[in-house]
C-alpha atoms as a PDB file:
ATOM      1  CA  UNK A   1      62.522 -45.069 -49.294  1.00  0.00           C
ATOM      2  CA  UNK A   2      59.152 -46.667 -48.485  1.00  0.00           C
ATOM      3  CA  UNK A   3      57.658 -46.148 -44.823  1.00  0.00           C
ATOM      4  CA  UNK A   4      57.062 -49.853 -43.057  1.00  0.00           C
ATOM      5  CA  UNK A   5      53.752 -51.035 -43.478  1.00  0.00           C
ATOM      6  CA  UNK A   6      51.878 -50.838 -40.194  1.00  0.00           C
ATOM      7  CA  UNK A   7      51.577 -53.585 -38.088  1.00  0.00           C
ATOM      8  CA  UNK A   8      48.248 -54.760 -37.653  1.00  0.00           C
ATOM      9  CA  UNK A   9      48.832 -57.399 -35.058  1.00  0.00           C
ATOM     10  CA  UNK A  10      48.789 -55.500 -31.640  1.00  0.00           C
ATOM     11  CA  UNK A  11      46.404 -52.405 -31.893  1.00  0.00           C
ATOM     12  CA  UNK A  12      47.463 -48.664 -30.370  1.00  0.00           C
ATOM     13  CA  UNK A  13      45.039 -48.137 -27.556  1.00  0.00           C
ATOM     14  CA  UNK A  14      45.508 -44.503 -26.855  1.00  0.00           C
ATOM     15  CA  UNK A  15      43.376 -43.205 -27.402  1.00  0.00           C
ATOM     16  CA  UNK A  16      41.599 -46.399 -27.398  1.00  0.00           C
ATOM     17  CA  UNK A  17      39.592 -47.605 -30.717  1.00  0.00           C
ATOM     18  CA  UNK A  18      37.932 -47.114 -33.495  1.00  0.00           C
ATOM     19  CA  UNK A  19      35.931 -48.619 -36.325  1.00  0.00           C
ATOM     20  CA  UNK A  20      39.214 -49.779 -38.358  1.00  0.00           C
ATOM     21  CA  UNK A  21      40.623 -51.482 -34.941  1.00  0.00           C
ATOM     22  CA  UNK A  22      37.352 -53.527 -34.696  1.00  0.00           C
ATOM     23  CA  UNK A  23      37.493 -54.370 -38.402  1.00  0.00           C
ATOM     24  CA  UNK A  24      41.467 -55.497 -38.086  1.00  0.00           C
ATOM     25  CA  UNK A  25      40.623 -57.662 -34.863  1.00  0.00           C
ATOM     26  CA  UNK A  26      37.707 -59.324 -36.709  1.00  0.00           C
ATOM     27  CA  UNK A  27      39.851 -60.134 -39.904  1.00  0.00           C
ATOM     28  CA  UNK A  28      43.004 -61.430 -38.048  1.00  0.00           C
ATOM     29  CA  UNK A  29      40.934 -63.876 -35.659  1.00  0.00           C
ATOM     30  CA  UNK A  30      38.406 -65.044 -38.334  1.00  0.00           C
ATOM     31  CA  UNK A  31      37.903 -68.175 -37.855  1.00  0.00           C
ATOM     32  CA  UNK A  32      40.129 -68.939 -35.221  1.00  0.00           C
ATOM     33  CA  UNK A  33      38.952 -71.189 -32.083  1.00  0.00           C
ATOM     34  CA  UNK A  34      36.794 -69.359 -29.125  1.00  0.00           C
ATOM     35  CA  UNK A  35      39.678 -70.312 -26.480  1.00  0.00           C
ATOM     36  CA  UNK A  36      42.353 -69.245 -28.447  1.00  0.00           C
ATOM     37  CA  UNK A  37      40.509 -66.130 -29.787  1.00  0.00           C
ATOM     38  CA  UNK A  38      40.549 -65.417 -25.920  1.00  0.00           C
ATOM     39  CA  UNK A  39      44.274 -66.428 -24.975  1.00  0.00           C
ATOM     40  CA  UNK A  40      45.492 -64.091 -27.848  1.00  0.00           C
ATOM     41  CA  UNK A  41      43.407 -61.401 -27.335  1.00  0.00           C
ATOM     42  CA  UNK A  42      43.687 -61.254 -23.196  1.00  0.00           C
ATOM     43  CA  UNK A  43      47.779 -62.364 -23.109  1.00  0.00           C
ATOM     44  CA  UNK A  44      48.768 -60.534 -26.008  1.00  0.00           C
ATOM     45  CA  UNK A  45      46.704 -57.550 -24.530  1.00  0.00           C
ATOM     46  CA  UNK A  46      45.330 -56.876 -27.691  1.00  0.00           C
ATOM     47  CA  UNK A  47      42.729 -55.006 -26.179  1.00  0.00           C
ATOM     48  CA  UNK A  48      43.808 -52.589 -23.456  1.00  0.00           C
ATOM     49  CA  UNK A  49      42.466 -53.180 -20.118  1.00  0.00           C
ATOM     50  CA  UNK A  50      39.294 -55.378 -20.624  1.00  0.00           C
ATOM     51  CA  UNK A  51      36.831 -57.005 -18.768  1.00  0.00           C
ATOM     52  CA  UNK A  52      33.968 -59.322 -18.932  1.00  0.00           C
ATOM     53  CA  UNK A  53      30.550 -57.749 -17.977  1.00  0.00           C
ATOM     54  CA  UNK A  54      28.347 -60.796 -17.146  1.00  0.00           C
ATOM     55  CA  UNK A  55      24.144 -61.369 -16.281  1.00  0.00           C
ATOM     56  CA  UNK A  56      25.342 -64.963 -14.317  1.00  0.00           C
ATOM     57  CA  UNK A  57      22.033 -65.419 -16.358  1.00  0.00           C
ATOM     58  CA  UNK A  58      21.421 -68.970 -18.080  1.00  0.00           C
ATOM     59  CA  UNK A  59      24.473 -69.385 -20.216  1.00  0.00           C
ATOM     60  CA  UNK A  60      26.960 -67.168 -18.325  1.00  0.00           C
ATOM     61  CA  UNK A  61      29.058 -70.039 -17.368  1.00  0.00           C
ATOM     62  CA  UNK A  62      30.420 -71.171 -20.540  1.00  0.00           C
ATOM     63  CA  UNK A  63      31.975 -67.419 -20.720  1.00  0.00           C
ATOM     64  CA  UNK A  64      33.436 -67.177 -17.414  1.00  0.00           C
ATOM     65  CA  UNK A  65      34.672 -70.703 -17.747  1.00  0.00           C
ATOM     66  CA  UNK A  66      36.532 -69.990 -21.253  1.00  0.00           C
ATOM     67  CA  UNK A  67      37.838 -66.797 -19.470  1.00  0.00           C
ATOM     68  CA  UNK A  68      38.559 -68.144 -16.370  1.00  0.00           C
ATOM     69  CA  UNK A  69      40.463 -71.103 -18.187  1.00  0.00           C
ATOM     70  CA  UNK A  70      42.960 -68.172 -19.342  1.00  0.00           C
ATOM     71  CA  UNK A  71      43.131 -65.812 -16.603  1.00  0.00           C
ATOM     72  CA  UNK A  72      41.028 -65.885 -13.737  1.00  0.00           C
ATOM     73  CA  UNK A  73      42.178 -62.372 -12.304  1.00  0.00           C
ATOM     74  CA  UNK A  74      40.314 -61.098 -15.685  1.00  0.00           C
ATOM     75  CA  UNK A  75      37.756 -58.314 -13.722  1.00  0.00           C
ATOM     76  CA  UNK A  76      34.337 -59.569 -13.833  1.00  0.00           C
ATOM     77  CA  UNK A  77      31.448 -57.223 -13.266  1.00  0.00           C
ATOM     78  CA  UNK A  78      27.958 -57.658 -12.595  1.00  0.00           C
ATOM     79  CA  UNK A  79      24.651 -54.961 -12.328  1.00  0.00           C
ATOM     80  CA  UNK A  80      23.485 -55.653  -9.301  1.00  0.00           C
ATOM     81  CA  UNK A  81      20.320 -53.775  -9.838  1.00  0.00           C
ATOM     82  CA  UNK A  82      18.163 -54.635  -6.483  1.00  0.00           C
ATOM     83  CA  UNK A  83      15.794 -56.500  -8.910  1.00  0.00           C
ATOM     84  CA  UNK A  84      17.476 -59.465  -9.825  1.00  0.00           C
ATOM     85  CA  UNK A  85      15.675 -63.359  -8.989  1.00  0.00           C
ATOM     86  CA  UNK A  86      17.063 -65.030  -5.798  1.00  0.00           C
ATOM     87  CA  UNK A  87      18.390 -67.483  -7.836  1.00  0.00           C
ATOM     88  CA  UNK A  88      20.643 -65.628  -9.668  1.00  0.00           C
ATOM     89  CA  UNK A  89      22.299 -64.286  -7.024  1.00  0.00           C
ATOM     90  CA  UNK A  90      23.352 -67.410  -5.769  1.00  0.00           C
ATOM     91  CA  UNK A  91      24.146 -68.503  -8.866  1.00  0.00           C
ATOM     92  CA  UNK A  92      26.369 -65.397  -9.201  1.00  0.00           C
ATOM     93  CA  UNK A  93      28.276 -66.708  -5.796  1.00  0.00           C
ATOM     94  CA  UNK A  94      28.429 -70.628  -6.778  1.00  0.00           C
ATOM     95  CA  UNK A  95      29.938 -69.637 -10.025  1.00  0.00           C
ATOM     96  CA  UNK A  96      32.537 -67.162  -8.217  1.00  0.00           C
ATOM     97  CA  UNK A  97      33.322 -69.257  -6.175  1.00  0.00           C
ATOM     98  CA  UNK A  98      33.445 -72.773  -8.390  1.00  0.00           C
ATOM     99  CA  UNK A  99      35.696 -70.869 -10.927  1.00  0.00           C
ATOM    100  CA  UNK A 100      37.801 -69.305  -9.050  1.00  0.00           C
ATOM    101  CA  UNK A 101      37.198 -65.583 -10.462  1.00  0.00           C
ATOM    102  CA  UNK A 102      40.044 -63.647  -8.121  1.00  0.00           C
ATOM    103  CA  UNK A 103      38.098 -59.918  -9.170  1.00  0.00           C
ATOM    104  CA  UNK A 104      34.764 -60.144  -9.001  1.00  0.00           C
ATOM    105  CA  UNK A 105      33.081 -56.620  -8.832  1.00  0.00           C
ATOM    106  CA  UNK A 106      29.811 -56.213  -7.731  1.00  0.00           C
ATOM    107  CA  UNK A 107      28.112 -52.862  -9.173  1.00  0.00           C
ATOM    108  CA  UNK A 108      25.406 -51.485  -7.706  1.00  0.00           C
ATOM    109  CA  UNK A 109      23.128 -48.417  -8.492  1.00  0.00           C
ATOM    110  CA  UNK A 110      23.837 -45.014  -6.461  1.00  0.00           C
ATOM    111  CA  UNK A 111      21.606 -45.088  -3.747  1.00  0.00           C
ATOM    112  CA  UNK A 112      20.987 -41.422  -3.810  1.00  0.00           C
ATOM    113  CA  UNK A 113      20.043 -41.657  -7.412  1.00  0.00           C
ATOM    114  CA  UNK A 114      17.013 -44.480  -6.819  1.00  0.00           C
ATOM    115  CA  UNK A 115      15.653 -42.390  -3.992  1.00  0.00           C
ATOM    116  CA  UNK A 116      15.239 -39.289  -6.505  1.00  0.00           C
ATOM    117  CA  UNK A 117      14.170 -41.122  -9.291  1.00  0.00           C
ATOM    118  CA  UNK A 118      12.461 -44.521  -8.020  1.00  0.00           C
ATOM    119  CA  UNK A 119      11.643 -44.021  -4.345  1.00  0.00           C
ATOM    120  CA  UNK A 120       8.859 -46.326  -4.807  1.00  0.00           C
ATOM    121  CA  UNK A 121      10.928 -49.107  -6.660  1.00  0.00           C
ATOM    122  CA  UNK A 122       8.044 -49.458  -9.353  1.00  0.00           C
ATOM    123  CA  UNK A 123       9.733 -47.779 -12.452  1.00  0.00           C
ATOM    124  CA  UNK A 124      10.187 -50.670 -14.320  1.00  0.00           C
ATOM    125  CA  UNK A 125       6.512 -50.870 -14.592  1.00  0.00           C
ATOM    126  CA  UNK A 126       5.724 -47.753 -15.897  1.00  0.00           C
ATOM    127  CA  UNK A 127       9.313 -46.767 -17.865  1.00  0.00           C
ATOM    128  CA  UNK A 128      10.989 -49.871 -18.236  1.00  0.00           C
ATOM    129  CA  UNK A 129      14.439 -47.660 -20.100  1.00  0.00           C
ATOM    130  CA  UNK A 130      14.322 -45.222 -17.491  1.00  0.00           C
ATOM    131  CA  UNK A 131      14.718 -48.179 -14.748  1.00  0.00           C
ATOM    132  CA  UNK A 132      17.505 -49.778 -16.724  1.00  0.00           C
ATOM    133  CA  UNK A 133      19.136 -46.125 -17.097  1.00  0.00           C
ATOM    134  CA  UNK A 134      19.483 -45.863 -13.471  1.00  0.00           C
ATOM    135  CA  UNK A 135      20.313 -49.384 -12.401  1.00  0.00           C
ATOM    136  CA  UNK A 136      22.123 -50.706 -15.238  1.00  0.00           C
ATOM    137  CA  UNK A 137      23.750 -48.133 -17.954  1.00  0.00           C
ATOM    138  CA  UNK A 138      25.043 -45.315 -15.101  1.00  0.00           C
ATOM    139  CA  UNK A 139      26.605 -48.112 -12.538  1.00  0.00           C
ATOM    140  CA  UNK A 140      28.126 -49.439 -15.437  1.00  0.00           C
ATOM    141  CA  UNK A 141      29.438 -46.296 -17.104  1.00  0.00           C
ATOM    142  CA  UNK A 142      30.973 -45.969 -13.760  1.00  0.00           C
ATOM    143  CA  UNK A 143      32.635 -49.435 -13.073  1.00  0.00           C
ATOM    144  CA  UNK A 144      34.149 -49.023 -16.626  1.00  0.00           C
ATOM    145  CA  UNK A 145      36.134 -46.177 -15.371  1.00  0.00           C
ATOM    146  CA  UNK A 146      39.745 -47.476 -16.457  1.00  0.00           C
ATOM    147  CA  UNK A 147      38.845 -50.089 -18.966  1.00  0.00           C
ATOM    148  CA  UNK A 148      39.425 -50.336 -22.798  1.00  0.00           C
ATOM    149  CA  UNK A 149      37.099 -53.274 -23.854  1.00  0.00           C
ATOM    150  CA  UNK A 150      34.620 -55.330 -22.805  1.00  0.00           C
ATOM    151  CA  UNK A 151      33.625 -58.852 -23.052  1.00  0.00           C
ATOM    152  CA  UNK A 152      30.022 -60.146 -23.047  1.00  0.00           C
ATOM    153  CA  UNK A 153      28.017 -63.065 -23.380  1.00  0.00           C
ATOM    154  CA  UNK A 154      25.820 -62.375 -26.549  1.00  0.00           C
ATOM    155  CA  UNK A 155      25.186 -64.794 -29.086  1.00  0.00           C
ATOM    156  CA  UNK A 156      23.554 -63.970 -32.529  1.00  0.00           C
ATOM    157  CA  UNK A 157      21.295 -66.844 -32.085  1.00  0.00           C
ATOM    158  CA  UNK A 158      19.518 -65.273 -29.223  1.00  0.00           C
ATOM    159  CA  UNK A 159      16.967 -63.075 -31.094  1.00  0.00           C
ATOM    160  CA  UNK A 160      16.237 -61.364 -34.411  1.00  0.00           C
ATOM    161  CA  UNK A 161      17.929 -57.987 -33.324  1.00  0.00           C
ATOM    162  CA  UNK A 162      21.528 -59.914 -32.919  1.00  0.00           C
ATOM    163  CA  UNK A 163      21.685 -61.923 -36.211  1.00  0.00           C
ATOM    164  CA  UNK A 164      24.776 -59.788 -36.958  1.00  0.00           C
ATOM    165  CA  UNK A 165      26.527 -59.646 -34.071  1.00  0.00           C
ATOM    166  CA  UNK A 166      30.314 -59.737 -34.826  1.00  0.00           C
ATOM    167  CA  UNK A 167      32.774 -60.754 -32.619  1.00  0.00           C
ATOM    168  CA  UNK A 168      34.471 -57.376 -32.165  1.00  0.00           C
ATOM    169  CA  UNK A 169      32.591 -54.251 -32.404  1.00  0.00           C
ATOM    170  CA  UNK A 170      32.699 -50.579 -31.018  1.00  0.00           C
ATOM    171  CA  UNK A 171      31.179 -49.306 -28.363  1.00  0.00           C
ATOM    172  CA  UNK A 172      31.461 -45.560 -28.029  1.00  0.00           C
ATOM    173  CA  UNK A 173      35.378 -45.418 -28.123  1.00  0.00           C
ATOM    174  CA  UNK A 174      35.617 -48.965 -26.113  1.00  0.00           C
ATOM    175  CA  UNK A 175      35.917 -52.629 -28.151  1.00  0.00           C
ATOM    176  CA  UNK A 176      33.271 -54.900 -27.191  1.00  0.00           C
ATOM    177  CA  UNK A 177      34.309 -58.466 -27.711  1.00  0.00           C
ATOM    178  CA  UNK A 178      31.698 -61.415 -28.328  1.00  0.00           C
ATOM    179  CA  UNK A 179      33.492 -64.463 -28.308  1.00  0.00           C
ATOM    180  CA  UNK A 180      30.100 -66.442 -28.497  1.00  0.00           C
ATOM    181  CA  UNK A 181      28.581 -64.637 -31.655  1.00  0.00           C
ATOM    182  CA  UNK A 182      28.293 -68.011 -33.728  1.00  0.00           C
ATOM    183  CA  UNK A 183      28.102 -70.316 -30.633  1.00  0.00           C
ATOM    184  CA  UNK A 184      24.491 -72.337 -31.437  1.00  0.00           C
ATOM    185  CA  UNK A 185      22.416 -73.675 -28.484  1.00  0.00           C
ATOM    186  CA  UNK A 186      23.663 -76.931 -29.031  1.00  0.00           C
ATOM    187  CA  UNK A 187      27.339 -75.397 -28.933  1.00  0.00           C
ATOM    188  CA  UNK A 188      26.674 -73.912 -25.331  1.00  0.00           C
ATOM    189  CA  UNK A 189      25.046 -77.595 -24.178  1.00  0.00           C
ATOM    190  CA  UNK A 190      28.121 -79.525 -25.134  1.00  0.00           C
ATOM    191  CA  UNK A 191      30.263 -76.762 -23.607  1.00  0.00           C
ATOM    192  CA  UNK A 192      28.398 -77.344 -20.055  1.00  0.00           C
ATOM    193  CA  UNK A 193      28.347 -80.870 -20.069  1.00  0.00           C
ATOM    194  CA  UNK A 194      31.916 -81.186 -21.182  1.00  0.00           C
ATOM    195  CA  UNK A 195      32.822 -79.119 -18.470  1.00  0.00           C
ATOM    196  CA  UNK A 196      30.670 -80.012 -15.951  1.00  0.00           C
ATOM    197  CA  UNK A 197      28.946 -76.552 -15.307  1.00  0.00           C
ATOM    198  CA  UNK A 198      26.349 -76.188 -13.226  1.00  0.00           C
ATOM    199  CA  UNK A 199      23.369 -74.937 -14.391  1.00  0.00           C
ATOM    200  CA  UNK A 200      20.895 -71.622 -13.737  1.00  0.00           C
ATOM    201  CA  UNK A 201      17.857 -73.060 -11.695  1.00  0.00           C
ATOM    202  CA  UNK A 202      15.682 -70.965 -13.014  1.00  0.00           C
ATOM    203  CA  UNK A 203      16.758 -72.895 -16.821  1.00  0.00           C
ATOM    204  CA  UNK A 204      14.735 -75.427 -15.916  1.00  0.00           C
ATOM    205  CA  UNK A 205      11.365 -73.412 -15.414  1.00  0.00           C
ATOM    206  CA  UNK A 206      11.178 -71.578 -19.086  1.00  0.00           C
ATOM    207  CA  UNK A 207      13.937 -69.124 -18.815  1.00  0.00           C
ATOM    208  CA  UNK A 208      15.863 -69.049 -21.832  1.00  0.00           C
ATOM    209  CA  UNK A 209      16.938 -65.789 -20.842  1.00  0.00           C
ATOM    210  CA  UNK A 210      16.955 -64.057 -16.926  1.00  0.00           C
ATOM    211  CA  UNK A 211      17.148 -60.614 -16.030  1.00  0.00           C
ATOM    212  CA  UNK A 212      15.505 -58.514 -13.383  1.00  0.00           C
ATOM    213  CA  UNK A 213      12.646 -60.186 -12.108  1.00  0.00           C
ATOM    214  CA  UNK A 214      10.203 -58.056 -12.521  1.00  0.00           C
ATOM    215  CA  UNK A 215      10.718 -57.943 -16.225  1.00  0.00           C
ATOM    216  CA  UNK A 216      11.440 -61.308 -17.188  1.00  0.00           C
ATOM    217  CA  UNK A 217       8.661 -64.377 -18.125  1.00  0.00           C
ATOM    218  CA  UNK A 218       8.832 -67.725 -19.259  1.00  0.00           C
ATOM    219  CA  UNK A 219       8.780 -68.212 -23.016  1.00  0.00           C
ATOM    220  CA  UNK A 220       7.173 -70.340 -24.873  1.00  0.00           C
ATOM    221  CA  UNK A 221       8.083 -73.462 -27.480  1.00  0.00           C
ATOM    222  CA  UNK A 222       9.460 -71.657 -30.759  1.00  0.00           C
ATOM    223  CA  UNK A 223       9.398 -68.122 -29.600  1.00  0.00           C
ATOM    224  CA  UNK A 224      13.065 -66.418 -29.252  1.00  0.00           C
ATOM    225  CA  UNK A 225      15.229 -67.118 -26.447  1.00  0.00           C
ATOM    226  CA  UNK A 226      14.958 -63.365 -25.595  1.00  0.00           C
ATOM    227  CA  UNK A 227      11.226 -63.237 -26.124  1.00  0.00           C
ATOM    228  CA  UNK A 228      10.441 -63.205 -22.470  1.00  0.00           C
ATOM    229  CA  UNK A 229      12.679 -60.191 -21.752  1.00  0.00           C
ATOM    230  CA  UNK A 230      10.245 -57.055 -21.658  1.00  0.00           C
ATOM    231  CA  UNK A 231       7.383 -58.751 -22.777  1.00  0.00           C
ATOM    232  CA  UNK A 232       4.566 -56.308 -24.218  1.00  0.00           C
ATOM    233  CA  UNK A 233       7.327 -53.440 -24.307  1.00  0.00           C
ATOM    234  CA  UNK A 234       8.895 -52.099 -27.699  1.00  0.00           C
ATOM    235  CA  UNK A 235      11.957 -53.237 -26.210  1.00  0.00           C
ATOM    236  CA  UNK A 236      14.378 -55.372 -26.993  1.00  0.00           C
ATOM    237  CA  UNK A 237      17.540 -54.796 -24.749  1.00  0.00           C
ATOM    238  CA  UNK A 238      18.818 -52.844 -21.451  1.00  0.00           C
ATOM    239  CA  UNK A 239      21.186 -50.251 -23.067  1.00  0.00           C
ATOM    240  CA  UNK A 240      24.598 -51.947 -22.257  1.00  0.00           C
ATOM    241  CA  UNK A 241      24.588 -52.801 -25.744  1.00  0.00           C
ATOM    242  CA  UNK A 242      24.275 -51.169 -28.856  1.00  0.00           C
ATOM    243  CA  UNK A 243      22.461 -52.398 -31.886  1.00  0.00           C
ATOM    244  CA  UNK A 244      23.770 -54.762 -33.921  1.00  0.00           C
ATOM    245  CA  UNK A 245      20.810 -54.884 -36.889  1.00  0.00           C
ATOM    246  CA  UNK A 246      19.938 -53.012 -39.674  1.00  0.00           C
ATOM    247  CA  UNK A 247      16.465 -53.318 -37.994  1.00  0.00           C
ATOM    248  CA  UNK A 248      17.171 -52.095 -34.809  1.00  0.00           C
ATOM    249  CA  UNK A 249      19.294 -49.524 -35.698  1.00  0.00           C
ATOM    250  CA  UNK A 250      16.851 -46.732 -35.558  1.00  0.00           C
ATOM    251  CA  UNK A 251      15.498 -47.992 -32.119  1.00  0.00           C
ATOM    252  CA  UNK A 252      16.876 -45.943 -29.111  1.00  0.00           C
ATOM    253  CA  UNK A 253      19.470 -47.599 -26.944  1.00  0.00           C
ATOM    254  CA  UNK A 254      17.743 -47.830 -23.055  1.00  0.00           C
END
């Protein structure tokens, strides 16, 4: 007698993933509408234990909004790195606060750590990876303690290095989930005004994209969104994410 085939609907998270589960999860919701990409995936628990990791940079809110418009209990982290524009920090708390986001989880670097390593808080200027290492990728490695998947903001319109960005991919033994991979610009604008979202001050001013201070400009008409992140450093991202290019896939992860 013939075994069952296996279901593919609901995915056996332990131990937690691999390629095939991210390959499954991107055939059975191909297609299918952001929101109810989201209510299948978080209700259904399709994923494990997951939650969002979000900037509050200049298009977090459509994200937390979708989520939010599911399950607002959904745990929402944020790298509070010590470097971060006043701005977004109080954007951070209007959008808590106007979305009702019930675990909010603020993750900061170990104090110990930057003393050792940064005392004088200038590494970004001289080793822009090894700044992110220590107040990004370790804070985060250690709020993830307990989770399956992650879900981020990234959108393959946002620079050169993300044209392939699928909506579920794997991340070590962890799914990350991109429910805005083929959102456009345009997408994201209708999304905030239909909803009424406020938006990042700094927006306004040239910032496409908004990260630590220190290492964040304006950018100008036609460049990439992301072209101000890092500028005059080979670098295109923090080292929370992993490549999603055939061109970047040689570049080290920081």
């Amino acid at each position: 007698m013939a075994e069952p085939a296996r279901q593919i609907d609901r995915i056996d998270v332990t131990p937690r993933f691999t390629e095939a589960d991210a390959v499954r999860l991107n055939t059975r919701l191909l297609g299918v509408p952001t929101l109810e990409m989201l209510r299948t995936v978080l209700s259904e628990k399709l994923t494990g234990e997951t939650a969002i990791v979000s900037s509050f940079g200049a298009e977090s809110a459509a994200l937390l909004h979708l989520v939010a418009s599911v399950d607002r209990s959904v745990p929402v982290l944020f790298l509070d790195t010590g470097k971060h524009f006043p701005e977004t920090l109080a954007y951070r708390d209007l959008l808590v606060e106007r979305l009702g986001l019930t675990d909010f989880r603020n993750l900061r670097p170990d104090p110990e750590l930057l003393a050792k390593r940064d005392g004088t808080e200038l590494r970004w200027s001289y080793d822009p990876d090894g700044c992110c290492e220590i107040r990004k990728v370790l804070p985060l490695e250690a709020g993830l303690a307990g989770f399956d998947a992650t879900i981020t903001g990234r959108k393959a319109f946002q620079a050169s290095t993300r044209t392939a960005l699928p909506r579920f991919e794997l991340d070590g033994d962890r799914l990350k989930i991109n429910p805005l991979a083929d959102w456009t610009k345009a997408d994201l604008d209708t999304y905030f005004t239909a909803h009424d979202l406020p938006v990042h001050p700094l927006v306004a001013q040239g910032y496409p994209s908004i990260g630590c201070a220190p290492c964040t400009s304006k950018v100008k008409p036609g460049e990439d969104p992301r072209a101000g992140r890092w500028r005059g450093w080979d670098k295109t991202e923090c080292g929370i994410h992993t490549p999603t290019s055939d061109d970047d896939a040689n570049q080290p992860v920081f």
